[in-house]
Protein backbone atom coordinates (compact mmCIF):
# COMPACT_ATOMS: atom_id res chain seq x y z
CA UNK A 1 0.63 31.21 -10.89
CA UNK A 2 1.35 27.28 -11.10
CA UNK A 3 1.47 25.26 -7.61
CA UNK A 4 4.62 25.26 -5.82
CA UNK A 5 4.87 21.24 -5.70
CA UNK A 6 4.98 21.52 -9.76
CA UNK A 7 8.05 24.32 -9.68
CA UNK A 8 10.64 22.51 -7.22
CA UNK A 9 11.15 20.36 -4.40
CA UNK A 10 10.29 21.75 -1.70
CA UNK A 11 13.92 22.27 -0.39
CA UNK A 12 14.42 24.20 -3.15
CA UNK A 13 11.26 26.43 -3.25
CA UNK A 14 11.48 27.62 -0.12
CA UNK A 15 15.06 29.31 -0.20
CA UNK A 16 16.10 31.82 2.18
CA UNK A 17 13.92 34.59 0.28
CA UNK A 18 10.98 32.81 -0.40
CA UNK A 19 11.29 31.47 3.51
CA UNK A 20 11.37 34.83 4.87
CA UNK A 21 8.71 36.35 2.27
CA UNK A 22 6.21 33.29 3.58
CA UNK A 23 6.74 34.23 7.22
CA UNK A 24 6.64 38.09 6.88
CA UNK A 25 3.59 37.84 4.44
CA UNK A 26 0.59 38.89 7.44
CA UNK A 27 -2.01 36.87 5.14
CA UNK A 28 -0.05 33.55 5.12
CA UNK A 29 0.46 34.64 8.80
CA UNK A 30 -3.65 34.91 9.07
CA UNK A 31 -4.40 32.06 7.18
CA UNK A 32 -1.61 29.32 9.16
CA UNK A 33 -3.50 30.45 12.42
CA UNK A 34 -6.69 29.74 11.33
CA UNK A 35 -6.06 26.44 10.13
CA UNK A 36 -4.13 25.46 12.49
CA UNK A 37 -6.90 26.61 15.18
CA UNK A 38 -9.56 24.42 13.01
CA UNK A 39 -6.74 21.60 12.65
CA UNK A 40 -5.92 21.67 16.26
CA UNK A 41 -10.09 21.80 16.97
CA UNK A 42 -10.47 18.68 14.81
CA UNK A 43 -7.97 17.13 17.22
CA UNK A 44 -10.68 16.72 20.00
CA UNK A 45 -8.08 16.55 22.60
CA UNK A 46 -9.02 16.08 25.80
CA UNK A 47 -10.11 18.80 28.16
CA UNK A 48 -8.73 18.09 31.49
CA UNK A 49 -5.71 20.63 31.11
CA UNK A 50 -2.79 18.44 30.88
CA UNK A 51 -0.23 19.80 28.30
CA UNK A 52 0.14 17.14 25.00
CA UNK A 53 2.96 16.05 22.98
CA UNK A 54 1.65 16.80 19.81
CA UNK A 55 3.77 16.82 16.06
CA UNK A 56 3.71 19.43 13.72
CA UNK A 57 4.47 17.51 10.33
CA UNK A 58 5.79 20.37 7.75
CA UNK A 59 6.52 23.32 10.06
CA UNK A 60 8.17 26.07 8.42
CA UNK A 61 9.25 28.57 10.20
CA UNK A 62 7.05 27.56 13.23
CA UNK A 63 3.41 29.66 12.35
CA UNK A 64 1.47 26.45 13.18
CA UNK A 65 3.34 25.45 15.83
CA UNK A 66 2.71 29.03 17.56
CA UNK A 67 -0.90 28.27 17.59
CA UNK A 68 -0.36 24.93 19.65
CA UNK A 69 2.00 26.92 21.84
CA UNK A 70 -1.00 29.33 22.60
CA UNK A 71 -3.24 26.52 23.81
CA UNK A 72 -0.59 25.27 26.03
CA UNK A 73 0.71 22.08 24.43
CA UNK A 74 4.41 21.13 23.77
CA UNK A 75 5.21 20.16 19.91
CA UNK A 76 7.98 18.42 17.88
CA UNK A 77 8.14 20.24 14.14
CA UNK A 78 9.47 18.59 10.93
CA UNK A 79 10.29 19.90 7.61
CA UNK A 80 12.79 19.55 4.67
CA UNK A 81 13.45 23.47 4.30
CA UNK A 82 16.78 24.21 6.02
CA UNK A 83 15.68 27.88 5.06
CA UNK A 84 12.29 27.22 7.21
CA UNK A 85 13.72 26.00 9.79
CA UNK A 86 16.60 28.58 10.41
CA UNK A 87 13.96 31.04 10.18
CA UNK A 88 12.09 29.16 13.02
CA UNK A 89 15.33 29.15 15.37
CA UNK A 90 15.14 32.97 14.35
CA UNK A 91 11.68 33.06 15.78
CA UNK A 92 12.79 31.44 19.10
CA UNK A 93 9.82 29.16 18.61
CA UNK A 94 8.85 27.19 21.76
CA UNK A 95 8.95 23.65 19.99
CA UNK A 96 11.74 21.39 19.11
CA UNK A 97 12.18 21.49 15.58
CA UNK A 98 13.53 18.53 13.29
CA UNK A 99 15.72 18.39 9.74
CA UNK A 100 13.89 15.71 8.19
CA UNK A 101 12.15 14.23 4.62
CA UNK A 102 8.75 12.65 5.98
CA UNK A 103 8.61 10.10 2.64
CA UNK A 104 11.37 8.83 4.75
CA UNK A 105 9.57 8.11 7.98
CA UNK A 106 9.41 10.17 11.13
CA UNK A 107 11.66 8.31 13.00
CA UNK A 108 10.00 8.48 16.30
CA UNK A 109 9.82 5.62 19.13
CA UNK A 110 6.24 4.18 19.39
CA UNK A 111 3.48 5.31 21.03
CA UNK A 112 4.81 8.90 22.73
CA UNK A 113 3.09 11.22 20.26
CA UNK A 114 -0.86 12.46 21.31
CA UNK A 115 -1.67 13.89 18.23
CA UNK A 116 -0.37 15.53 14.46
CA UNK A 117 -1.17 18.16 12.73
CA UNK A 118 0.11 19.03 8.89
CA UNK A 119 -0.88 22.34 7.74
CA UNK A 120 -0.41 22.26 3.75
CA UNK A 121 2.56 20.19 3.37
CA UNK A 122 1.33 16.02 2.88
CA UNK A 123 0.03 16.83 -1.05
CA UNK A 124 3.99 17.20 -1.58
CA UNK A 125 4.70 13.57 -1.11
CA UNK A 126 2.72 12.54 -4.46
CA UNK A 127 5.59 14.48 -6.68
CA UNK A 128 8.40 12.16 -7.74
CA UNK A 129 10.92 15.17 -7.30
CA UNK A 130 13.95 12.02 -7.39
CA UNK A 131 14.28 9.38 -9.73
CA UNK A 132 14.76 7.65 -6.47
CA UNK A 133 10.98 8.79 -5.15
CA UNK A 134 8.27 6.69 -5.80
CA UNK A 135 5.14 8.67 -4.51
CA UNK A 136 3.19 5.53 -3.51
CA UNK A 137 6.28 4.20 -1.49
CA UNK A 138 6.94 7.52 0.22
CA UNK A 139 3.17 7.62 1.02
CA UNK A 140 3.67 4.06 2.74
CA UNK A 141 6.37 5.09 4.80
CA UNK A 142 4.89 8.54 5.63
CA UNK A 143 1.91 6.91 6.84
CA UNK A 144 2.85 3.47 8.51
CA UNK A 145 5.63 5.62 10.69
CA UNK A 146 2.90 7.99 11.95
CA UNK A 147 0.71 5.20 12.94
CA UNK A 148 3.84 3.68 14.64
CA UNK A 149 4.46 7.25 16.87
CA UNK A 150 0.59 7.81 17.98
CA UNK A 151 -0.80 6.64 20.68
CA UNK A 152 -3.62 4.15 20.64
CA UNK A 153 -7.24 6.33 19.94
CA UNK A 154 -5.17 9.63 19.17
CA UNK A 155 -5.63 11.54 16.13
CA UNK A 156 -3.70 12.80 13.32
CA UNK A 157 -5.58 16.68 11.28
CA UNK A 158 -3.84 16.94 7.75
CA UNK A 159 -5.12 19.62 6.02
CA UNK A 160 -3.96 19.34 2.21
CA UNK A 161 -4.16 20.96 -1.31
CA UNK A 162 -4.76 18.03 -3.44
CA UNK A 163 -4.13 19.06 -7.17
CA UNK A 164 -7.03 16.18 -8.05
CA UNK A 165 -9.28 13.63 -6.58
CA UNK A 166 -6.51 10.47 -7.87
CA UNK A 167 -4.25 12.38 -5.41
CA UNK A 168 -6.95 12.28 -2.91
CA UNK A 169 -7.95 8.63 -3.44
CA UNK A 170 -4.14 7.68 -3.17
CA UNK A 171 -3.55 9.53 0.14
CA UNK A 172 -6.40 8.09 1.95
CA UNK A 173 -5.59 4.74 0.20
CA UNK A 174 -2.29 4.25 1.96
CA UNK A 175 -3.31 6.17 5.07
CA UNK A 176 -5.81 3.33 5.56
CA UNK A 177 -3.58 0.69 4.57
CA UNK A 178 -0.81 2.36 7.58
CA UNK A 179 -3.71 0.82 10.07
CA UNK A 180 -6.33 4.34 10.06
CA UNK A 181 -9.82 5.09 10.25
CA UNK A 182 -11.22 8.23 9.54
CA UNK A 183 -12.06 10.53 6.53
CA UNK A 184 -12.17 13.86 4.82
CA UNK A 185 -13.72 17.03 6.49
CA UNK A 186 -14.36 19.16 4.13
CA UNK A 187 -15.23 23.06 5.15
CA UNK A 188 -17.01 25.41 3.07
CA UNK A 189 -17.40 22.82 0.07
CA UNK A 190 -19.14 25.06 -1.89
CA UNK A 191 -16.42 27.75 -2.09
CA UNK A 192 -13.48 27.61 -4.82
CA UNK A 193 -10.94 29.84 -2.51
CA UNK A 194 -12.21 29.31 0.91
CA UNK A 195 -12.53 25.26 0.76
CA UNK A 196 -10.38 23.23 2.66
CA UNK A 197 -10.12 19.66 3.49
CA UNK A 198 -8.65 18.40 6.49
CA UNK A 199 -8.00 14.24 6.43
CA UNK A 200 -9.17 13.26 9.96
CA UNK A 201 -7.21 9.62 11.02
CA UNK A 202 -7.85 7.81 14.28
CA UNK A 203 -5.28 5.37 15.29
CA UNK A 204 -7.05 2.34 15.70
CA UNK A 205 -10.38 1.19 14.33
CA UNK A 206 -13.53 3.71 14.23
CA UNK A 207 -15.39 3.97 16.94
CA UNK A 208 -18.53 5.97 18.47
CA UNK A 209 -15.69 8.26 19.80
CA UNK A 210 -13.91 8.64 16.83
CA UNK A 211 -17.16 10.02 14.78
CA UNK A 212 -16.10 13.03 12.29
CA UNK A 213 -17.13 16.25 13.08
CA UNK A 214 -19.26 18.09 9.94
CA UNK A 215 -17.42 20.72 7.68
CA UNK A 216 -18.41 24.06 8.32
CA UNK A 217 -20.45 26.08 5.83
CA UNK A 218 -21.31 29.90 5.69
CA UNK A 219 -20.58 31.95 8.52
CA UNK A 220 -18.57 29.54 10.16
CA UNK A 221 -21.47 27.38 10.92
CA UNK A 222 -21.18 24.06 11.12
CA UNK A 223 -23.20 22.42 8.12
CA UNK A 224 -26.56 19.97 8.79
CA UNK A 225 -27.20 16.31 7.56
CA UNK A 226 -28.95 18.07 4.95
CA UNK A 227 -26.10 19.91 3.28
CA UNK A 228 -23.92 16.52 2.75
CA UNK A 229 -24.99 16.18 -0.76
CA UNK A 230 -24.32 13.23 -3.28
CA UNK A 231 -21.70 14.62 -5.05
CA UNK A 232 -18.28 14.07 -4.08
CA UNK A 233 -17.32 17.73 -4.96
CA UNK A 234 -19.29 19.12 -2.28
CA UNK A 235 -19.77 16.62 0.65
CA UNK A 236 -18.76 18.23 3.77
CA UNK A 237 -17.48 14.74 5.60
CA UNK A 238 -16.32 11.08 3.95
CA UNK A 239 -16.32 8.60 5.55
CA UNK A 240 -13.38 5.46 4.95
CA UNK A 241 -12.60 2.34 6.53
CA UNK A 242 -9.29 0.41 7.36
CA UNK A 243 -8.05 -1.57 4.76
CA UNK A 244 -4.93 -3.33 5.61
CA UNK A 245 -3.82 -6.07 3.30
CA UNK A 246 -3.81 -9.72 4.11
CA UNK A 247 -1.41 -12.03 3.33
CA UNK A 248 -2.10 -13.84 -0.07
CA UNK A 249 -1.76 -17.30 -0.44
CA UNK A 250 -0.02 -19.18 -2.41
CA UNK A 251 -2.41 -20.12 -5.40
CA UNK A 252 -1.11 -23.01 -8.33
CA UNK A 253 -1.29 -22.65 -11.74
CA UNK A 254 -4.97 -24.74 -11.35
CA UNK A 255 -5.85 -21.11 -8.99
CA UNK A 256 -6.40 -23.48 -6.24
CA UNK A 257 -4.42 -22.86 -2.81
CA UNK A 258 -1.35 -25.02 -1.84
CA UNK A 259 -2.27 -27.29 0.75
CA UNK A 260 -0.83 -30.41 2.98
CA UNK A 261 -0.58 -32.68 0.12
CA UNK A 262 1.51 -29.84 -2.00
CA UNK A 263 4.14 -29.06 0.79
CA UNK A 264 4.71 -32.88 1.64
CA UNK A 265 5.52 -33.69 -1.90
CA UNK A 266 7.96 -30.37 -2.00
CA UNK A 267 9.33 -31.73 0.95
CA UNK A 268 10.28 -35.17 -0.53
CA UNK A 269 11.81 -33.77 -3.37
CA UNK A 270 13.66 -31.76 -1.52
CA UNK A 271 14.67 -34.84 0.76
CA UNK A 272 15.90 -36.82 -2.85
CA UNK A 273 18.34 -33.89 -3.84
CA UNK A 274 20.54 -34.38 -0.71
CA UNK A 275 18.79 -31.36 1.64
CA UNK A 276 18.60 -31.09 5.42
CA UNK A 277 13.91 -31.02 5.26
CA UNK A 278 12.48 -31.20 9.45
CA UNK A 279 10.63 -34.41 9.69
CA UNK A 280 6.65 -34.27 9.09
CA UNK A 281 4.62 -34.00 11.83
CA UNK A 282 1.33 -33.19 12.41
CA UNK A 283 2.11 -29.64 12.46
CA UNK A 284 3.25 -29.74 9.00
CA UNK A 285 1.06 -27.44 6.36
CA UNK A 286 -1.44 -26.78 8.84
CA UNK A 287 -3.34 -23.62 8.20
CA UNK A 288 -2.73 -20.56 10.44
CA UNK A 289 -5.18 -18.40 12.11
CA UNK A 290 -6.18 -15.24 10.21
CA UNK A 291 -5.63 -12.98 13.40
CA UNK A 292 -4.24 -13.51 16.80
């Protein structure tokens, strides 16, 4: 049976049958809580007992969000499926959930989120179900808007079905360019049905606090230094640093940068044809710190 992301969008696929077939269906049921237990694990939220604000990014009907419920923490769910969501209301599920496309952005005011989970759902941003969607632009504003909404040092679990590893590469890419650190757990790599891989991101820079936890292996365990082989099908963690994109300068056609010299003469030209130019100063052309 092909993937869902290559038969329809996503508001599409899940209609009101398939909605209610996915949340009656008691594997899907077992399956949702036991990622969503590993997802919320990855998390490492702190233990002092204080309920989080935590966002569950491609809800459905609410079977991930029940497992945050459980553990005592308040959530905010999005998804595109009116179906899913209707279903969720249904449910009487005890989070708030959202109508909303998150290629769009999430929307959400800075810093009030303590963590995100996505069980299944991110992999559907790299289909170009629009002539309008441009996966790599949806990706950017998926990403930099999540960054936006989590507080410094929290952490954002997405557990995804990438179809291949260029899908893989171009999710991390832009969730490192968004501001991230983090990487790929993978758990049990060596399995075709039971793998999964769960994209760990830290907002903010990578830290002793922010090491990834190891993949787990058979029986549950979680795997040694040892088992993190080589090969890029079976490594249990990767590892990835930020990468946000500096500001290029402006280069001639000689490939050498534009400096003092360049803007004064623009600047005199500019003067002959007639045009309000600010006087020189010594302030004029001079080179700007990298960082603040």
């Amino acid at each position: 049976m092909p993937r869902p992301e290559l038969q329809a969008p996503p508001e599409i696929f899940y209609n009101d049958s398939e909605a209610r077939k996915y949340t009656t269906s008691s594997r899907i049921i077992e399956i949702q809580a036991r990622i969503s237990e590993r997802a919320l694990e990855l998390l490492n939220l702190p233990n002092d007992r204080v309920p989080k604000l935590l966002l569950d990014i491609g809800c459905g009907s609410g079977l991930s969000g029940e497992t945050l419920s459980e553990n005592g923490h308040h959530w905010i769910g999005y998804d595109i499926s009116q179906s899913m969501l209707d279903i969720a209301v249904e449910r009487e599920v005890e989070g708030d959930v959202l109508l909303g496309d998150m290629g769009q952005g999430l929307g959400l005011r800075p810093g009030v989120v303590d963590g995100a989970i996505s069980i299944s759902a991110v992999q559907w941003l790299c289909y170009a179900d629009k002539s309008s969607h441009e996966p790599r632009m949806r990706l950017k504003a998926f990403f930099g808007s999540l960054y936006r909404c989590l507080a410094r040092g929290a952490r954002a679990v997405l557990q995804l079905y990438a179809e291949n590893m260029n899908q893989s590469e171009m999710i991390m890419t832009y969730a490192m360019r968004a501001g991230f650190s983090g990487g790929v757990v993978v758990d049990w790599p060596h399995s075709s049905k039971a793998r999964k891989e769960y994209l760990v991101l830290t907002c903010g820079p990578a830290s002793l606090q922010t090491a990834l936890p190891k993949g787990k292996g058979e029986d549950g365990e979680m795997c040694s230094d040892e088992d993190d082989s080589d090969d890029d099908e079976n490594q249990t963690v990767g590892v990835y640093e930020r990468n946000r994109p500096r500001k290029k300068l402006k280069v001639n056609k000689k490939g050498k940068s534009k400096g003092k010299q360049w803007v004064l003469k623009k600047k005199e030209q500019m003067r002959r044809k007639g045009n309000d130019v600010p006087p020189d100063s010594k302030y004029t052309a001079r080179k700007r710190k990298a960082y603040f």
